[in-house]
PDB file of N, CA and C in Angstrom:
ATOM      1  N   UNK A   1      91.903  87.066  77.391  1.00  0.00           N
ATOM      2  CA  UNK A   1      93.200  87.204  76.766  1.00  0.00           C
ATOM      3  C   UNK A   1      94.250  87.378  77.862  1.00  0.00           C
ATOM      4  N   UNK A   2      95.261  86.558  77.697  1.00  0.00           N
ATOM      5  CA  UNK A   2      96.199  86.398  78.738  1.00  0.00           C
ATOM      6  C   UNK A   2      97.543  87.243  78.181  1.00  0.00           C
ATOM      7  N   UNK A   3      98.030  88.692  78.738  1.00  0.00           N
ATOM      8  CA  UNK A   3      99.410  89.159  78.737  1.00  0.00           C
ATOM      9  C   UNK A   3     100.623  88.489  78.878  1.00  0.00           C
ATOM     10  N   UNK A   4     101.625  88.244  77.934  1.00  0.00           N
ATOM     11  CA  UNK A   4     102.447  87.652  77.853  1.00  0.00           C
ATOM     12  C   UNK A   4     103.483  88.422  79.117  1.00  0.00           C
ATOM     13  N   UNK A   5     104.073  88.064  80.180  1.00  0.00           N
ATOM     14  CA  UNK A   5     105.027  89.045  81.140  1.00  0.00           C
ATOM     15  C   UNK A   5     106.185  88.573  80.434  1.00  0.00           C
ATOM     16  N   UNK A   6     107.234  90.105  80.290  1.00  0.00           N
ATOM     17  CA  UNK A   6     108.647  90.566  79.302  1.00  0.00           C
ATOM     18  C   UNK A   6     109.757  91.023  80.916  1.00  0.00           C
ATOM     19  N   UNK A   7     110.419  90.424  81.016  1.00  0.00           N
ATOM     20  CA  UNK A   7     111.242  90.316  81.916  1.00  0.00           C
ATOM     21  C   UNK A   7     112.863  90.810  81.641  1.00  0.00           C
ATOM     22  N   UNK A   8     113.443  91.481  81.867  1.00  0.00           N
ATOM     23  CA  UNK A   8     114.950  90.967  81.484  1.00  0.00           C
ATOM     24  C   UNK A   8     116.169  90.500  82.754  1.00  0.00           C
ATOM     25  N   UNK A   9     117.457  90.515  82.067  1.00  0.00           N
ATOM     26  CA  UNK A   9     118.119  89.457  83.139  1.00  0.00           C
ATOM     27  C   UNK A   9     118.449  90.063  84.331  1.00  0.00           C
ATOM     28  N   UNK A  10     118.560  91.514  84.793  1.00  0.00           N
ATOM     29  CA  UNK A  10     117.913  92.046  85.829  1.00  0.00           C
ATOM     30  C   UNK A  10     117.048  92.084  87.128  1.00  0.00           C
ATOM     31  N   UNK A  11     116.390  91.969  86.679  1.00  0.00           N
ATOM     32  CA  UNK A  11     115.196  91.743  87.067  1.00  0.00           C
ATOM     33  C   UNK A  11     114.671  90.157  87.354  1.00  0.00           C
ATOM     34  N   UNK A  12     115.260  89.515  86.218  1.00  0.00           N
ATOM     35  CA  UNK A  12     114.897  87.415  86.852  1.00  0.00           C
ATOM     36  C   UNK A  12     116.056  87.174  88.169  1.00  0.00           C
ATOM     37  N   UNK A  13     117.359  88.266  87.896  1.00  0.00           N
ATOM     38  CA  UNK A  13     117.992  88.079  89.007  1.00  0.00           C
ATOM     39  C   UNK A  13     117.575  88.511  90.384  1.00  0.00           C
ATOM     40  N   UNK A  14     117.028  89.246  90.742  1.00  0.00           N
ATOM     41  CA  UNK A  14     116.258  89.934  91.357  1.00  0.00           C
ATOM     42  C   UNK A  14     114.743  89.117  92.057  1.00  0.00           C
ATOM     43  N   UNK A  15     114.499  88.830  91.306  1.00  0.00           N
ATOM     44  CA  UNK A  15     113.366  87.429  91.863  1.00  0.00           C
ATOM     45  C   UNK A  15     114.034  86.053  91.708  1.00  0.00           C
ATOM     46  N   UNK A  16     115.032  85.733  91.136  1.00  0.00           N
ATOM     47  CA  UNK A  16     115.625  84.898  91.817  1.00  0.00           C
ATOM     48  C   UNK A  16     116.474  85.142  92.489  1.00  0.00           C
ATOM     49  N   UNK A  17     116.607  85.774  93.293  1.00  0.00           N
ATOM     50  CA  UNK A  17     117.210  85.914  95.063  1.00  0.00           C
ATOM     51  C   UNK A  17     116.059  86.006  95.838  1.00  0.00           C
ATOM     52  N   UNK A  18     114.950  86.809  95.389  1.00  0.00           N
ATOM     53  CA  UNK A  18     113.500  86.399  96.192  1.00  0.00           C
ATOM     54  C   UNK A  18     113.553  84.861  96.557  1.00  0.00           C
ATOM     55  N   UNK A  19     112.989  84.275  95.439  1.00  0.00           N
ATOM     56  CA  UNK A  19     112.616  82.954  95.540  1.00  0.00           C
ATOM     57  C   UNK A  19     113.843  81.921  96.640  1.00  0.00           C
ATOM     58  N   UNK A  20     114.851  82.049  96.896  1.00  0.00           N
ATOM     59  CA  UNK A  20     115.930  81.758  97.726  1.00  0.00           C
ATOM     60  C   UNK A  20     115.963  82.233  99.103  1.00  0.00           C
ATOM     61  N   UNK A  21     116.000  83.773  99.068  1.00  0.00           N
ATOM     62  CA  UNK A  21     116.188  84.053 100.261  1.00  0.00           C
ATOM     63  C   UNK A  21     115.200  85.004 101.080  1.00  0.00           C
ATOM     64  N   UNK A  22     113.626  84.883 100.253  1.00  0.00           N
ATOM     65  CA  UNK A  22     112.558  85.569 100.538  1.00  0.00           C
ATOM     66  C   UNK A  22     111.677  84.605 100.250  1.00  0.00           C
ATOM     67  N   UNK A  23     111.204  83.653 100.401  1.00  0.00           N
ATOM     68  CA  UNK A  23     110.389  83.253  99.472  1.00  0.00           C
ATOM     69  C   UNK A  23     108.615  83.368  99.935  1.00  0.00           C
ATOM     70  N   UNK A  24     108.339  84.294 101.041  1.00  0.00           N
ATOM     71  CA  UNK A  24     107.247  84.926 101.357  1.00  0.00           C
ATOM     72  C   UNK A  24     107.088  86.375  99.945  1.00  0.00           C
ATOM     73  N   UNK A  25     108.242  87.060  99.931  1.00  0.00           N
ATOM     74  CA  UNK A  25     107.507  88.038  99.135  1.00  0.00           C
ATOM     75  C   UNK A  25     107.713  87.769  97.278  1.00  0.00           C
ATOM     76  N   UNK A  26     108.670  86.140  97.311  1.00  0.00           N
ATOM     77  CA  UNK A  26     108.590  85.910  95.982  1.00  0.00           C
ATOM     78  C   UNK A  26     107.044  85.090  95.517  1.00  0.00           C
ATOM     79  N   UNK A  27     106.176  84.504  96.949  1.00  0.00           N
ATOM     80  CA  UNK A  27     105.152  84.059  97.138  1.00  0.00           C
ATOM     81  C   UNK A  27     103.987  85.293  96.277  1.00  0.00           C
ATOM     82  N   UNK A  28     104.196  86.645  96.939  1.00  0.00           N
ATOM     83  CA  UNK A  28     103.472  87.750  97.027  1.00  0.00           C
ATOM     84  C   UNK A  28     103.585  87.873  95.112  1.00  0.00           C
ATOM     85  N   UNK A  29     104.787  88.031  94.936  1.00  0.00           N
ATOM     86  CA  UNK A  29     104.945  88.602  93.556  1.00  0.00           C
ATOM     87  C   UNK A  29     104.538  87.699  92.811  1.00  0.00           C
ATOM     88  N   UNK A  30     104.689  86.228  92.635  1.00  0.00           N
ATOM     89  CA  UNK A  30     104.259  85.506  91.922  1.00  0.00           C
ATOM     90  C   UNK A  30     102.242  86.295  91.948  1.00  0.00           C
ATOM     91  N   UNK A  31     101.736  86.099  92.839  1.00  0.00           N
ATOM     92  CA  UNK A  31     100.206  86.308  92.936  1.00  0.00           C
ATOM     93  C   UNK A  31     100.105  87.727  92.111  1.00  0.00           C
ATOM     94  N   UNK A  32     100.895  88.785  92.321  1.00  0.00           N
ATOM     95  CA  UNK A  32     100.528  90.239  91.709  1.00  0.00           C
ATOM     96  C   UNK A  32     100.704  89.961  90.556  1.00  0.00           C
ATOM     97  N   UNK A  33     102.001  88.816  90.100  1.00  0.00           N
ATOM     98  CA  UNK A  33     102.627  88.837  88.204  1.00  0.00           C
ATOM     99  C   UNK A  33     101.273  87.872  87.489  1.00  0.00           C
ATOM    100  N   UNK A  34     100.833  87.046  88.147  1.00  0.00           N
ATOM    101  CA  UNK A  34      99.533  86.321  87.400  1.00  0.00           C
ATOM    102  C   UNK A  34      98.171  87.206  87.564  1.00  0.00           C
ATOM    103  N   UNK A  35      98.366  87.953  88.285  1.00  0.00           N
ATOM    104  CA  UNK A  35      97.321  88.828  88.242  1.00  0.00           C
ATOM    105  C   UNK A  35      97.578  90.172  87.200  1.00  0.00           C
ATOM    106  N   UNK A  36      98.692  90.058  86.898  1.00  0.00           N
ATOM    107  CA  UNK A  36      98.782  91.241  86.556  1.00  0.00           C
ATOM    108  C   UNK A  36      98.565  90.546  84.822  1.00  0.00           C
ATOM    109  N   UNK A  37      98.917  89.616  84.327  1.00  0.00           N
ATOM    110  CA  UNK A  37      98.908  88.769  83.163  1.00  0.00           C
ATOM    111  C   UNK A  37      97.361  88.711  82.734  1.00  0.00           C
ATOM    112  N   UNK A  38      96.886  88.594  83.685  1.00  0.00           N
ATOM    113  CA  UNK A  38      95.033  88.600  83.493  1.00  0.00           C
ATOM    114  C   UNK A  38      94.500  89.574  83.422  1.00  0.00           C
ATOM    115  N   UNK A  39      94.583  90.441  84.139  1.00  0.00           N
ATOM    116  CA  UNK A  39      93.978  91.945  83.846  1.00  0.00           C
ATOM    117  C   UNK A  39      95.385  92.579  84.348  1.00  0.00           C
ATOM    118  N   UNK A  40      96.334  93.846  83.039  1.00  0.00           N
ATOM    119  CA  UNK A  40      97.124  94.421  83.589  1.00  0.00           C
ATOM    120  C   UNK A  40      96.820  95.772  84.661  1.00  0.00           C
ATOM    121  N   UNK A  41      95.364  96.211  84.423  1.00  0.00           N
ATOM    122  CA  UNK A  41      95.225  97.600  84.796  1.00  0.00           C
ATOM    123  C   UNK A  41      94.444  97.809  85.984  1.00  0.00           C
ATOM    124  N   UNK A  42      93.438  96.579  86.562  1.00  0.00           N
ATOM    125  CA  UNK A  42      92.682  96.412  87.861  1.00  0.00           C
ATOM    126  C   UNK A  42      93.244  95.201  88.455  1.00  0.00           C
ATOM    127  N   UNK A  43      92.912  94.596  89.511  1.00  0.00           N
ATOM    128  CA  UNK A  43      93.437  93.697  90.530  1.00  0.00           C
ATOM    129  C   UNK A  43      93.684  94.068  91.964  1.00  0.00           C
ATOM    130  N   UNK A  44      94.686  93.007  91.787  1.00  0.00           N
ATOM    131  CA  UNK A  44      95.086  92.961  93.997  1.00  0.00           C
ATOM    132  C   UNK A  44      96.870  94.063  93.659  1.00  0.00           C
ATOM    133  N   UNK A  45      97.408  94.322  94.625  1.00  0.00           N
ATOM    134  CA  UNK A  45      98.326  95.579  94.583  1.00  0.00           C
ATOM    135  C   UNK A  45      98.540  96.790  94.498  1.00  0.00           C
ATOM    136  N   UNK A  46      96.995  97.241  94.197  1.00  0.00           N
ATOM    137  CA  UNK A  46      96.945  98.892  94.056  1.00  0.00           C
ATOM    138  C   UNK A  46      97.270  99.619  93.201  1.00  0.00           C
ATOM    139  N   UNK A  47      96.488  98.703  91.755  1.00  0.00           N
ATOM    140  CA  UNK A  47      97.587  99.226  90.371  1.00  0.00           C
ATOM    141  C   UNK A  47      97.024 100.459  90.177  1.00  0.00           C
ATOM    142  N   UNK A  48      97.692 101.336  89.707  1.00  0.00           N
ATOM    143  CA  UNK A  48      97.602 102.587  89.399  1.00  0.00           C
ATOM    144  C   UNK A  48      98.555 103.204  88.030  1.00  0.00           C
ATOM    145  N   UNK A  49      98.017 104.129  87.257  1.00  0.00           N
ATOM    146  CA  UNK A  49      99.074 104.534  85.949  1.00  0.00           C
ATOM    147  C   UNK A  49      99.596 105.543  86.513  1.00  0.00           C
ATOM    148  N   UNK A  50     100.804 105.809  86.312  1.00  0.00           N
ATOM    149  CA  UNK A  50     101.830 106.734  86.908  1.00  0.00           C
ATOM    150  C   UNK A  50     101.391 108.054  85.845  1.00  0.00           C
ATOM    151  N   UNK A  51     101.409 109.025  86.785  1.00  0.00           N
ATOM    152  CA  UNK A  51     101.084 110.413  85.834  1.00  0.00           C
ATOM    153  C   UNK A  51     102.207 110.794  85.086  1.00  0.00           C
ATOM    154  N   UNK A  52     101.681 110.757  83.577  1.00  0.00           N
ATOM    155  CA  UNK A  52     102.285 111.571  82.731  1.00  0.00           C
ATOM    156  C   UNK A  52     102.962 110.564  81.834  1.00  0.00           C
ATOM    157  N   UNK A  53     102.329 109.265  81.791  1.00  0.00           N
ATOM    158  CA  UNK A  53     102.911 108.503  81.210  1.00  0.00           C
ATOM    159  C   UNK A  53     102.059 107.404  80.017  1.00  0.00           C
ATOM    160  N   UNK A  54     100.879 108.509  79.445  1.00  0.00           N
ATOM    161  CA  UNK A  54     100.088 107.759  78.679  1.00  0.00           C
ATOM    162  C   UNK A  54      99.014 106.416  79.074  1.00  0.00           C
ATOM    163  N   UNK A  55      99.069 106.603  79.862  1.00  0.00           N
ATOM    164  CA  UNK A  55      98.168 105.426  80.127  1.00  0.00           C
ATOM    165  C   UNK A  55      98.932 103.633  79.733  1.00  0.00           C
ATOM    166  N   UNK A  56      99.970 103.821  79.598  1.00  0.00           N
ATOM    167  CA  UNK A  56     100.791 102.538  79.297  1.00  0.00           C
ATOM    168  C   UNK A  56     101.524 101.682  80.799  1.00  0.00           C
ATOM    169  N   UNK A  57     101.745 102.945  81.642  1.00  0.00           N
ATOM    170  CA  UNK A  57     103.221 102.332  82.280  1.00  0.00           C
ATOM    171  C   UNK A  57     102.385 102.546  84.034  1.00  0.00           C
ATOM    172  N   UNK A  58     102.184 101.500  84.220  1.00  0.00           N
ATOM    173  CA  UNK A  58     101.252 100.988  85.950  1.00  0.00           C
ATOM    174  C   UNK A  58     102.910 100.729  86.468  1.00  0.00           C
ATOM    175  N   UNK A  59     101.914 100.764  87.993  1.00  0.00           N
ATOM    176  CA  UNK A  59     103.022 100.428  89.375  1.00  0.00           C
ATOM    177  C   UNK A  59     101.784  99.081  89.915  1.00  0.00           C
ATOM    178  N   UNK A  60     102.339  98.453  90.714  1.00  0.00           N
ATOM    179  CA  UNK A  60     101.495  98.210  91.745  1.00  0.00           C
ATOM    180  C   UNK A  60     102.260  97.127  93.013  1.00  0.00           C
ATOM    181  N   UNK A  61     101.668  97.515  94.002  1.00  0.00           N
ATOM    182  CA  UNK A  61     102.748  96.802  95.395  1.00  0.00           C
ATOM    183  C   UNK A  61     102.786  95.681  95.439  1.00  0.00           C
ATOM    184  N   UNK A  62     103.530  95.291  95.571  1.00  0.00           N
ATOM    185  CA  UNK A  62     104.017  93.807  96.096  1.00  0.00           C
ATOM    186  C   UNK A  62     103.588  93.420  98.023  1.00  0.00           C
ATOM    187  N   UNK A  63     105.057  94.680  98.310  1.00  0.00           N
ATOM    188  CA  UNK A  63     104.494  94.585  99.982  1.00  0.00           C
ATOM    189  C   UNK A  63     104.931  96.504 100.026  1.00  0.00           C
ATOM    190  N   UNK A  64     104.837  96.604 101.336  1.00  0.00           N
ATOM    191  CA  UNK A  64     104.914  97.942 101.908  1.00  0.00           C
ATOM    192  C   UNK A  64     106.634  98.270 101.513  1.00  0.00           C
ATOM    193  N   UNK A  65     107.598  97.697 101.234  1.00  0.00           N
ATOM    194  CA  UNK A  65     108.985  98.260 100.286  1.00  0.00           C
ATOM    195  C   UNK A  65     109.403  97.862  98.809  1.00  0.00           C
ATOM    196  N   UNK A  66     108.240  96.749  98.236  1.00  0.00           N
ATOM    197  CA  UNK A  66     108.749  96.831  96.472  1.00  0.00           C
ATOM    198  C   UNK A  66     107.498  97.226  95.723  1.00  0.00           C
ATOM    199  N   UNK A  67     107.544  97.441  94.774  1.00  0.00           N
ATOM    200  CA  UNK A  67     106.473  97.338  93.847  1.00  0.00           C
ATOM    201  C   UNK A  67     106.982  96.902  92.700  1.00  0.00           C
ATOM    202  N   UNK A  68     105.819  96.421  91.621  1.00  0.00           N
ATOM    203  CA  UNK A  68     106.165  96.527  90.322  1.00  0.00           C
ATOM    204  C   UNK A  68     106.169  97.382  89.367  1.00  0.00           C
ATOM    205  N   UNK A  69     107.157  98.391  88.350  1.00  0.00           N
ATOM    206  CA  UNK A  69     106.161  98.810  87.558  1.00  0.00           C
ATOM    207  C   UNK A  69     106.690  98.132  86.154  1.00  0.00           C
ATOM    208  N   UNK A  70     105.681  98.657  85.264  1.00  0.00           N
ATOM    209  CA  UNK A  70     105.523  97.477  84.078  1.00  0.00           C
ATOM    210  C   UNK A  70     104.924  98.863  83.058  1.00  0.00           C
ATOM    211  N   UNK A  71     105.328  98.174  82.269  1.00  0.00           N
ATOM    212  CA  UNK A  71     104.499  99.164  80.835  1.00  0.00           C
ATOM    213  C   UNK A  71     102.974  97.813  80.123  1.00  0.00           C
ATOM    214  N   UNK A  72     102.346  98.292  79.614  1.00  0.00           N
ATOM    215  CA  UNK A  72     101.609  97.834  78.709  1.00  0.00           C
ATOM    216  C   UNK A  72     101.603  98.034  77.699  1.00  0.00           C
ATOM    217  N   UNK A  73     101.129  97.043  76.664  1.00  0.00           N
ATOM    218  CA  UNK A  73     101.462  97.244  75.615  1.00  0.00           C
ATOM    219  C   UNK A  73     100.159  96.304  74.694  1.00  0.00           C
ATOM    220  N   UNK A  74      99.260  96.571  74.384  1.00  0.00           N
ATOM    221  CA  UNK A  74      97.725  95.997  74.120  1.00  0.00           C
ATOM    222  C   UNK A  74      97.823  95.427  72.578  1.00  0.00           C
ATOM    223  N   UNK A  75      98.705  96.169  71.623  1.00  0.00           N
ATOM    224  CA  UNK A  75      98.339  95.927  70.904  1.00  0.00           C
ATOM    225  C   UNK A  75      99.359  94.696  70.616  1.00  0.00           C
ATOM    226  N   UNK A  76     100.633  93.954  71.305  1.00  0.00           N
ATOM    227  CA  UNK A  76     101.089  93.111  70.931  1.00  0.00           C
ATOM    228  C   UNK A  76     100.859  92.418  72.297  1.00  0.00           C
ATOM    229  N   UNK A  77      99.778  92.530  73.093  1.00  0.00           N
ATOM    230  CA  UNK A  77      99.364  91.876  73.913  1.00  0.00           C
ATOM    231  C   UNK A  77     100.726  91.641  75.035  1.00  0.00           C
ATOM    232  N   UNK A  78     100.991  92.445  75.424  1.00  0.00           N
ATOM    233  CA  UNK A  78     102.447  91.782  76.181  1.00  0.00           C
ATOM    234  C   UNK A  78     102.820  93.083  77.469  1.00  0.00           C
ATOM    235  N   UNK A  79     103.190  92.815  78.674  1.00  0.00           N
ATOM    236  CA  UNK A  79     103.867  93.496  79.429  1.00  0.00           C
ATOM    237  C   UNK A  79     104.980  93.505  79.595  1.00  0.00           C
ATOM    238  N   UNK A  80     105.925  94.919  80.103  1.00  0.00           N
ATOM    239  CA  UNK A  80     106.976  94.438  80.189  1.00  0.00           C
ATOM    240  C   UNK A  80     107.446  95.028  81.554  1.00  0.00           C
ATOM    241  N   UNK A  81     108.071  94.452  82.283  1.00  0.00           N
ATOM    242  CA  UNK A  81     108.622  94.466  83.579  1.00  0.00           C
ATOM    243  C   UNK A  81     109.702  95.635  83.802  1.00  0.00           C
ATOM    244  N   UNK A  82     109.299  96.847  84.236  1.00  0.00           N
ATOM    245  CA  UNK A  82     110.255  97.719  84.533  1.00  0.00           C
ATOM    246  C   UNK A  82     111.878  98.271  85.341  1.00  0.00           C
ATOM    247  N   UNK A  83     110.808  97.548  86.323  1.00  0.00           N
ATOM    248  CA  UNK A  83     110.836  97.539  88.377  1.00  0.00           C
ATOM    249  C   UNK A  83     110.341  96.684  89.024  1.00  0.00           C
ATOM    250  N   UNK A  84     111.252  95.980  89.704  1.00  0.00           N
ATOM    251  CA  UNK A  84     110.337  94.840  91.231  1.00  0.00           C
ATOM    252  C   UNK A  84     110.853  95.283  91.746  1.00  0.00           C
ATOM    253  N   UNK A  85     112.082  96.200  92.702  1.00  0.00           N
ATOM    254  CA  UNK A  85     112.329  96.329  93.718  1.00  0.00           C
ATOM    255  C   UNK A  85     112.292  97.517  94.669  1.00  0.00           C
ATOM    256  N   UNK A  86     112.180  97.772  95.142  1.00  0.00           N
ATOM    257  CA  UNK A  86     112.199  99.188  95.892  1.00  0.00           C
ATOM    258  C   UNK A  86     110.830  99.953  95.739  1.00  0.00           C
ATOM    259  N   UNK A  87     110.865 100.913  96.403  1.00  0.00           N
ATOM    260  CA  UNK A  87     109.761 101.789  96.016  1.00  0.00           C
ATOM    261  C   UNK A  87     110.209 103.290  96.012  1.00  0.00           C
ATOM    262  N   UNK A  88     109.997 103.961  94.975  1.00  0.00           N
ATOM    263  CA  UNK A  88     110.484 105.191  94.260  1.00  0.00           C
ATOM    264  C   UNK A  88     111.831 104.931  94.807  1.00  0.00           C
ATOM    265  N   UNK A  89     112.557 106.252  95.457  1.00  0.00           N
ATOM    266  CA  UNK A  89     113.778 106.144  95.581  1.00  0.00           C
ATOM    267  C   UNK A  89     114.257 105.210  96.886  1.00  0.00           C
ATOM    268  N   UNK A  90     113.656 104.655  97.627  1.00  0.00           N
ATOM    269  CA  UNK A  90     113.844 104.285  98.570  1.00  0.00           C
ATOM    270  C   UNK A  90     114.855 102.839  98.247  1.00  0.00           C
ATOM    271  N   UNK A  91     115.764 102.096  99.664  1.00  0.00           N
ATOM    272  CA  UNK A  91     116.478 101.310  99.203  1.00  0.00           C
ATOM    273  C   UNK A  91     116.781 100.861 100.642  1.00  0.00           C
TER     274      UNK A  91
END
């Protein structure tokens, strides 16, 4: 069963400036977002569920300054895209 990825316009802006003016770590993210579509909760990036948040809402790295985090959502089969950029407060 393949996770539908939930994006908003944020965030497509955001990887599209990757894809333009990064396109090594829009390379990276593409590989973590199809991985993450196939299995949301194991893989490549170091997914992990953030404490205290039900078991719904993973992080996982992109490179050593973004990550993703994303919620899950099983029973309508679908993720949704939180965060691609930064990591915690950093900028």
């Amino acid at each position: 069963m393949k996770y539908e990825i939930i994006a908003d316009k944020h965030i497509e802006r955001i990887i599209g400036k990757w894809k333009k003016s990064n396109p090594n770590l829009f390379k990276k993210f593409v590989s973590v977002i199809n991985d993450i579509a196939e299995h949301p909760r194991t893989g490549i990036g170091h997914p992990e569920a953030l404490v205290g948040c039900q078991d719904i809402t993973y992080s996982r790295h992109i490179d050593a300054q973004n990550r993703i985090i994303y919620d899950i959502h099983d029973d309508i089969v679908e993720v949704l895209l939180l965060k691609v950029e930064g990591h915690y407060n950093d900028k």
